[in-house]
Protein backbone atom coordinates (compact mmCIF):
# COMPACT_ATOMS: atom_id res chain seq x y z
CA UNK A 1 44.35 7.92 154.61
CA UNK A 2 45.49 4.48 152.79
CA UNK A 3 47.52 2.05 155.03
CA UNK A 4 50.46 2.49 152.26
CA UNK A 5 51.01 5.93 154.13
CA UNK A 6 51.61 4.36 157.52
CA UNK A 7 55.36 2.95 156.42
CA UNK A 8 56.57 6.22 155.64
CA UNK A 9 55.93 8.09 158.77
CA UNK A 10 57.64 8.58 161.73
CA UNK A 11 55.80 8.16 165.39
CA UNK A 12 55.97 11.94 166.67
CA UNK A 13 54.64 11.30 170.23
CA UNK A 14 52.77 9.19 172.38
CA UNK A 15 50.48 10.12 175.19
CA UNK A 16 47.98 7.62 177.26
CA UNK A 17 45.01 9.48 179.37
CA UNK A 18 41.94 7.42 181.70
CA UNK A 19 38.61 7.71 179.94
CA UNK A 20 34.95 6.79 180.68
CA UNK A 21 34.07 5.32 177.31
CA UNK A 22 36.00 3.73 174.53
CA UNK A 23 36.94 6.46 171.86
CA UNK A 24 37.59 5.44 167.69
CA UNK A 25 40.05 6.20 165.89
CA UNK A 26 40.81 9.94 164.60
CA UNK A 27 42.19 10.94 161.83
CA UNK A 28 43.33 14.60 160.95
CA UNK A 29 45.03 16.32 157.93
CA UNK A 30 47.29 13.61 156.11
CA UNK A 31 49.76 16.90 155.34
CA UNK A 32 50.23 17.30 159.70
CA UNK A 33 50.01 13.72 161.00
CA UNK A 34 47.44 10.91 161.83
CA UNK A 35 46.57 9.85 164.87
CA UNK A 36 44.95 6.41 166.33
CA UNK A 37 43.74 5.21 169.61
CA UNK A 38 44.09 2.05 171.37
CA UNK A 39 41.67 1.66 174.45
CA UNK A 40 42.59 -1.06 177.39
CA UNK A 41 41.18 -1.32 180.44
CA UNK A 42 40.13 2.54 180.26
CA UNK A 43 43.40 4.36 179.10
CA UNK A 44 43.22 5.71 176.25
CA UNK A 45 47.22 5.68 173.79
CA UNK A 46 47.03 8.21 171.08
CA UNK A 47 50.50 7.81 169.20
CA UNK A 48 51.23 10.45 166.61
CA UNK A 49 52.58 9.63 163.30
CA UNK A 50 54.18 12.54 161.01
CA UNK A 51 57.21 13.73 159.79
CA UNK A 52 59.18 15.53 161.98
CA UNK A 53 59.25 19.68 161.20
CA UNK A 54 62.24 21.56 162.43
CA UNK A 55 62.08 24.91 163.41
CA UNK A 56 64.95 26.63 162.19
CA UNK A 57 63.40 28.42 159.24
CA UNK A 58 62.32 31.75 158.94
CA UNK A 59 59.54 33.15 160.72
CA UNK A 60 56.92 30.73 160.86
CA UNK A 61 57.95 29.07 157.86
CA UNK A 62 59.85 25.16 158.76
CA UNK A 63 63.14 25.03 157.43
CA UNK A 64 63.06 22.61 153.88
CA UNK A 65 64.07 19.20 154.23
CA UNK A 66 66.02 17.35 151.29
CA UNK A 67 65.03 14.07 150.93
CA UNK A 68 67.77 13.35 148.22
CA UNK A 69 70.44 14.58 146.36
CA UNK A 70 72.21 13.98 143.28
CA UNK A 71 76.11 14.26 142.25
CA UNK A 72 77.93 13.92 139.36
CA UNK A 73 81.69 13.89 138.22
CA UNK A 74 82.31 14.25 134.82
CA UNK A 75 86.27 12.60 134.21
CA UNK A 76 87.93 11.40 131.29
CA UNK A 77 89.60 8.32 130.55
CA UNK A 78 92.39 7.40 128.15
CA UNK A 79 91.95 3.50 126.11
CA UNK A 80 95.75 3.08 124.76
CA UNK A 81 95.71 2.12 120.93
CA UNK A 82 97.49 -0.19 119.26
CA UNK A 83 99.84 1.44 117.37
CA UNK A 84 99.99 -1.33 114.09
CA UNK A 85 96.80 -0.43 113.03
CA UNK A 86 97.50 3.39 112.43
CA UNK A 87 99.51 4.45 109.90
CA UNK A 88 101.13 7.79 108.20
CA UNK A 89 100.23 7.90 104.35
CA UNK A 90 102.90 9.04 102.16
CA UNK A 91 105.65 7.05 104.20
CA UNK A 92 105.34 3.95 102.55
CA UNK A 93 108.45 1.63 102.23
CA UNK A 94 109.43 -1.45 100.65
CA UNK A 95 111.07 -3.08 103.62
CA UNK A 96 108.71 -1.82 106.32
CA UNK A 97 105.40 -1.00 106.75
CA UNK A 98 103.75 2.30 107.58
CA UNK A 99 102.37 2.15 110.96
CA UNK A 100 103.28 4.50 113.58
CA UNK A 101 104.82 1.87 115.17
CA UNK A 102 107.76 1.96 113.43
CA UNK A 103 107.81 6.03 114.32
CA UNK A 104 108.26 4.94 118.06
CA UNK A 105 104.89 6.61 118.28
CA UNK A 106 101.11 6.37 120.72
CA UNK A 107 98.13 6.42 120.63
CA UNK A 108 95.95 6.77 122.94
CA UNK A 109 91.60 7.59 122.75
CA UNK A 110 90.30 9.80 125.64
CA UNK A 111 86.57 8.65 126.42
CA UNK A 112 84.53 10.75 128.53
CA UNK A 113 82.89 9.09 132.08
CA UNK A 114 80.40 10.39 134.75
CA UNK A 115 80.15 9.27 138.20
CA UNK A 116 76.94 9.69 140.10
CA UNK A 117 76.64 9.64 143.83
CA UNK A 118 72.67 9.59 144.96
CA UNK A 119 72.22 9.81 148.35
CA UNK A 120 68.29 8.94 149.72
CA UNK A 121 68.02 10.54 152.95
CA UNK A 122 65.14 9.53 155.91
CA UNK A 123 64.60 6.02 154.24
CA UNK A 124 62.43 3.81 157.07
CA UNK A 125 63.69 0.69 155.07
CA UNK A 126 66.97 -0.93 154.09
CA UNK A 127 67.23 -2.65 150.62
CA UNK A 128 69.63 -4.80 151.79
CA UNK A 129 68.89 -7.60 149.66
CA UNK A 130 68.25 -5.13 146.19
CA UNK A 131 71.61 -3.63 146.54
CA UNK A 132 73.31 -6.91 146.66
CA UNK A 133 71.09 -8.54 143.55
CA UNK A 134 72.37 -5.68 141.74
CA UNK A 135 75.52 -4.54 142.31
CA UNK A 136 77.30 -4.73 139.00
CA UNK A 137 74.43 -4.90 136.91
CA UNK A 138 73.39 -2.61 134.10
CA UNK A 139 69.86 -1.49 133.18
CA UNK A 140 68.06 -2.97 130.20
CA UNK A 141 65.71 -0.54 129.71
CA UNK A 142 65.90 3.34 129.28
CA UNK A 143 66.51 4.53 133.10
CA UNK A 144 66.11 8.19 134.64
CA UNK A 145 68.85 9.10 137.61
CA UNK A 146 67.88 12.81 138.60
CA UNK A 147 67.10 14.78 135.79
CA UNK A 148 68.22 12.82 133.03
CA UNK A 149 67.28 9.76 131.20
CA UNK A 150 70.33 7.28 130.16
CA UNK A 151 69.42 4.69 127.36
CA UNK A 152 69.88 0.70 127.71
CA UNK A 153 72.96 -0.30 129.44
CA UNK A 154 74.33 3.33 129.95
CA UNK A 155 74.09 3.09 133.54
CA UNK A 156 76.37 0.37 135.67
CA UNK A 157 75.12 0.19 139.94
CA UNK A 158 78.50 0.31 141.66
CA UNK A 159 77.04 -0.67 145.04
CA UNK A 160 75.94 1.56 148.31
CA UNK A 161 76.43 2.07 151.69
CA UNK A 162 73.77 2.80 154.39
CA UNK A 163 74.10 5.17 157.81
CA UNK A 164 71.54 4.68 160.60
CA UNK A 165 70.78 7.97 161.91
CA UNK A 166 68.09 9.24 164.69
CA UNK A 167 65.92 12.54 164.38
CA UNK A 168 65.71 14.76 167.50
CA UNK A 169 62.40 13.08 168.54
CA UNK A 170 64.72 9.60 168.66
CA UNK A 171 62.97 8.09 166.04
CA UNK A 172 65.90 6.17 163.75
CA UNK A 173 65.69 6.72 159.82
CA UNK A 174 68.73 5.28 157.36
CA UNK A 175 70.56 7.52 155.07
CA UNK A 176 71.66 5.53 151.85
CA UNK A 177 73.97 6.45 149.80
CA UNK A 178 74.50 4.73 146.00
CA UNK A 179 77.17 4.66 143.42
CA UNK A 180 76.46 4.27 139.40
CA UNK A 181 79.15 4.65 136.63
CA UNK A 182 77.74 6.41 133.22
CA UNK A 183 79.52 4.74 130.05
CA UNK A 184 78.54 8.12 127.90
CA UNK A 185 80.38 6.99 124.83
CA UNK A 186 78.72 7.76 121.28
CA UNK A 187 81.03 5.99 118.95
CA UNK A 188 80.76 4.21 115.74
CA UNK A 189 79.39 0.48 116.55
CA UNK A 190 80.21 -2.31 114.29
CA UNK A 191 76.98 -3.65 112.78
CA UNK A 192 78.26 -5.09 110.07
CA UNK A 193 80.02 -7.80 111.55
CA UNK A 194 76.88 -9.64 113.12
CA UNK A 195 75.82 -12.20 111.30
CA UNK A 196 77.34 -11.11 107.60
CA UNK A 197 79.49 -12.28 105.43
CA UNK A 198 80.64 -16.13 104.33
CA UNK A 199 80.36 -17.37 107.87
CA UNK A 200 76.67 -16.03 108.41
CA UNK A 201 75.64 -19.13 109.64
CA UNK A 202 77.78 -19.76 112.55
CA UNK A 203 77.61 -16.17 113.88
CA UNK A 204 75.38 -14.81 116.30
CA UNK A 205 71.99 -14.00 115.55
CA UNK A 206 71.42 -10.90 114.06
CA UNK A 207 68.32 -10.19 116.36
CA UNK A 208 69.41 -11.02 119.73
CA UNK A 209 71.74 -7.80 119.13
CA UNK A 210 69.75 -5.29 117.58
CA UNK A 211 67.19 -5.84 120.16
CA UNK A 212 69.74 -4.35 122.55
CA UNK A 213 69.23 -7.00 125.28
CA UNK A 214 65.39 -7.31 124.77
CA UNK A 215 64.33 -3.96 124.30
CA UNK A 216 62.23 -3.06 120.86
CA UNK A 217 63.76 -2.51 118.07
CA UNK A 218 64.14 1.12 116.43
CA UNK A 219 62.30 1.90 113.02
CA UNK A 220 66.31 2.60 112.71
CA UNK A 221 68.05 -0.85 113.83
CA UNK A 222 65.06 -2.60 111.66
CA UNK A 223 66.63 -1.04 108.83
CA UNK A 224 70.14 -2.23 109.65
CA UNK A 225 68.90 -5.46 109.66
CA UNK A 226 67.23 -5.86 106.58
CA UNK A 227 70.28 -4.74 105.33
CA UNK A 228 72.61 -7.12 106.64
CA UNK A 229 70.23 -9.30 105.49
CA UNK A 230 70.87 -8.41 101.81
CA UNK A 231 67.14 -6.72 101.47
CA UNK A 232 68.32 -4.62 98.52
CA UNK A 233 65.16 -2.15 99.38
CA UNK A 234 66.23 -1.66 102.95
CA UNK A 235 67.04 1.65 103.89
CA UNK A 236 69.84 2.04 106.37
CA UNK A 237 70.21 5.25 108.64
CA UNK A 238 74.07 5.72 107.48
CA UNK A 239 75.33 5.44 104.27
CA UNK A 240 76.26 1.81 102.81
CA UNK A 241 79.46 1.00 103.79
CA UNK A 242 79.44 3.19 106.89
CA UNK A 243 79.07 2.69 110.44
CA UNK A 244 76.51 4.14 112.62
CA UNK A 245 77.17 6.16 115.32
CA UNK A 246 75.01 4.72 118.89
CA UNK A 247 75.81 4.95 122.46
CA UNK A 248 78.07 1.98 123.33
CA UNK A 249 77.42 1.25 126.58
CA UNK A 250 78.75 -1.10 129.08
CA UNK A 251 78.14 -4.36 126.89
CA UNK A 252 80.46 -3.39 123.66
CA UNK A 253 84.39 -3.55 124.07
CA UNK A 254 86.00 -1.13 121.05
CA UNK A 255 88.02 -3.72 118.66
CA UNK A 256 91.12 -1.48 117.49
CA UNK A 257 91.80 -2.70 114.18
CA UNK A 258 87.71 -2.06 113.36
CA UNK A 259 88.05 1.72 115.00
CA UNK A 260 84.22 0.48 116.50
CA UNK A 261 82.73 -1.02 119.39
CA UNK A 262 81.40 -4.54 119.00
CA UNK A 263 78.80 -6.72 121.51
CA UNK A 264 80.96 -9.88 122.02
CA UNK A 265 79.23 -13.04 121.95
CA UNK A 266 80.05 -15.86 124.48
CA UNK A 267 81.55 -18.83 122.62
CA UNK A 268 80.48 -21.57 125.09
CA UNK A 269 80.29 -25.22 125.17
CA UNK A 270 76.83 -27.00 123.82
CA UNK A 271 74.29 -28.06 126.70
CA UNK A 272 72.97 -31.92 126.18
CA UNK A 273 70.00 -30.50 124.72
CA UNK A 274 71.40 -28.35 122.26
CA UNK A 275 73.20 -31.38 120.56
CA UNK A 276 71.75 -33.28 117.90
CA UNK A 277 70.18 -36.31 118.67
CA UNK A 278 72.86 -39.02 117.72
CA UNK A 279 72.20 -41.46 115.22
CA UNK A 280 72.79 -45.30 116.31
CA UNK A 281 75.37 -45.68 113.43
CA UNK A 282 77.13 -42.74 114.44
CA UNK A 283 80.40 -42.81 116.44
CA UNK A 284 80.30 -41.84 120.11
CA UNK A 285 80.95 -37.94 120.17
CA UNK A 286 84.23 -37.36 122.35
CA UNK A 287 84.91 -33.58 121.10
CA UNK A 288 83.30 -30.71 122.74
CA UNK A 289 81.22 -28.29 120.41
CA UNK A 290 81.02 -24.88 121.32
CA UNK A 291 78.19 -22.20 120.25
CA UNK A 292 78.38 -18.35 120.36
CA UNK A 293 75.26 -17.22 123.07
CA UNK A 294 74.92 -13.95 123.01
CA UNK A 295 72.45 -13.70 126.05
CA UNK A 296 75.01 -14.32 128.32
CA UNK A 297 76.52 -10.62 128.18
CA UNK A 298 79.53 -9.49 129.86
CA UNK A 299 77.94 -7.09 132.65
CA UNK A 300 74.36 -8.43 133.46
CA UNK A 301 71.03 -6.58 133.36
CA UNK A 302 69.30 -5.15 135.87
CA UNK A 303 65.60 -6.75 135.04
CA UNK A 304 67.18 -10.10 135.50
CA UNK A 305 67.86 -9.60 139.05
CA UNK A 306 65.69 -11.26 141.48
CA UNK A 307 62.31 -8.94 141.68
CA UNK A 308 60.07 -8.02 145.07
CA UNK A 309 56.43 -7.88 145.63
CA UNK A 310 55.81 -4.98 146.87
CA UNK A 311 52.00 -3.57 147.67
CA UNK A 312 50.64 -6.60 145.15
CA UNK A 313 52.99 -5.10 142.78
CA UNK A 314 56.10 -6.88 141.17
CA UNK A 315 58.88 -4.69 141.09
CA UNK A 316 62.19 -5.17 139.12
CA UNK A 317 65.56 -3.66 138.70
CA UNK A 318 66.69 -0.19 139.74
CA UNK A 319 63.76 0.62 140.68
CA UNK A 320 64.07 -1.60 143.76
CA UNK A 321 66.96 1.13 144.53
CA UNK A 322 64.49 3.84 144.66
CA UNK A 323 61.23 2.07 146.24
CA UNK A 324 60.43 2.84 150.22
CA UNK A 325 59.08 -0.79 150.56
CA UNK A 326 62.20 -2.52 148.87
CA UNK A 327 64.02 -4.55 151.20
């Protein structure tokens, strides 16, 4: 049996007996436990390392033991719309426009949500230090939670709680519990607005969004771009003049007077190096210049949390959640 096994075991029982001889180690079924023995001064310790069985099933049969479970709540949420960007054809006026507004009307747009509750249960380890890194965050990649896989920056970690519990052999396992917020939203996105139109050059660029936080981009979003670009052979999934329809995730914010959701770009002040180099005729700049960055996102990503080493491998993001040797 590999040494990775050892971790995830419990110590069943532990017996010590006087012997002539030294004895080796023995090992039996991997399935029913694994046993060593220590030899000092003629006794013999044989610890027992398993996972504990209960007897409560059927017969001969152990009763089944759930090592996690998975809830959801599907809910709805309402996003109030400002009411003087709709308006009621036919009731135009010369003195006042058409909006609703005027109607003493509201809006509002009900989006759908899911909560998800996983609970891990005999966990030998605490990832203290994963569920802090990442509390927050949002994955950048594709991520599966039970069943089902949620695309890039679907998925927000809403923190966790841990119980310390002990089995009936008094051997002390954790329960954790996590929380993650689904933004399930498929909505029309406003491509057309990144890095288009007279002030292409001092709007974000185009490729830091369509690569949807560093992920590949889509036969699909390679198209949009050539596009935007003005490629008059590029073939765009939606017809010109149209908006495509994506999942929004946590990283847009839905700009009412657009009816789409938009990735907002950080306008933030120019680091030293970012500044041209000044010429020794020039005046001595006193005015701060500002740049839009859109790397720095609203809601973080997951990859970009602080990774482990675990078994010579470098893991990374919610998958620290879900690994026995995270800590």
């Amino acid at each position: 049996m590999s040494d990775s096994v050892y971790p995830h075991l419990f110590a069943l029982s532990a017996r010590n007996e006087f012997v002539d001889f030294p004895t080796g180690g023995q090992k039996d079924s991997p399935t029913v436990a694994v046993r060593t023995s220590i030899v000092a001064n003629r006794a013999a310790v044989t610890i027992e390392f398993g996972i504990p069985e209960f007897e409560e099933g059927e017969g001969d049969q152990p009763e089944e033991i759930e090592y996690a479970t998975v809830n959801k709540d599907f809910t709805g949420r309402s996003l109030t719309l400002p009411t003087e960007y709709w308006v009621i054809p036919g009731l135009n006026e010369a003195s006042s426009p058409n909006s609703i507004q005027r109607e003493g009307l509201q809006l509002t747009k009900v989006m759908p949500g899911v909560g998800v509750v996983v609970v891990r249960h005999y966990c030998i380890k605490e990832p203290e230090n994963a569920i802090i890194n990442l509390t927050g965050r949002v994955n950048k990649r594709p991520f599966k939670l039970g069943n089902k896989i949620y695309a890039a920056e679907m998925i927000r970690f809403e923190g966790g709680s841990t119980m310390k519990k002990y089995t009936n052999f008094g051997n002390p396992f954790r329960e954790i519990t996590y929380r993650f917020a689904i933004q399930p939203v498929y909505d029309r996105i406003g491509w057309d607005l990144l890095g288009s139109g007279d002030n292409a050059n001092t709007r974000p660029n185009i490729t830091e969004f369509f690569t949807e936080a560093g992920t590949k981009l889509t036969l699909q979003e390679k198209e949009l771009k050539r596009y935007i670009e003005g490629d008059a052979n590029a073939n765009p999934p939606v017809p010109k003049g149209e908006l495509p329809f994506a999942y929004v995730g946590w990283n847009r914010v839905f700009i009412p007077r657009l009816g789409a959701w938009v990735r907002p770009a950080l306008n933030r002040e120019k680091r030293p190096h970012e500044m041209p180099a000044p010429s020794p005729s020039d005046p001595p700049v006193t005015e701060v210049e500002y740049m839009y960055d859109p790397k720095i996102t609203p809601y973080q990503l997951d990859d970009d949390a602080p990774p482990q080493t675990i078994q010579s491998q470098t893991v990374r993001g919610f998958d620290l959640l879900f690994n026995a040797g995270a800590n």
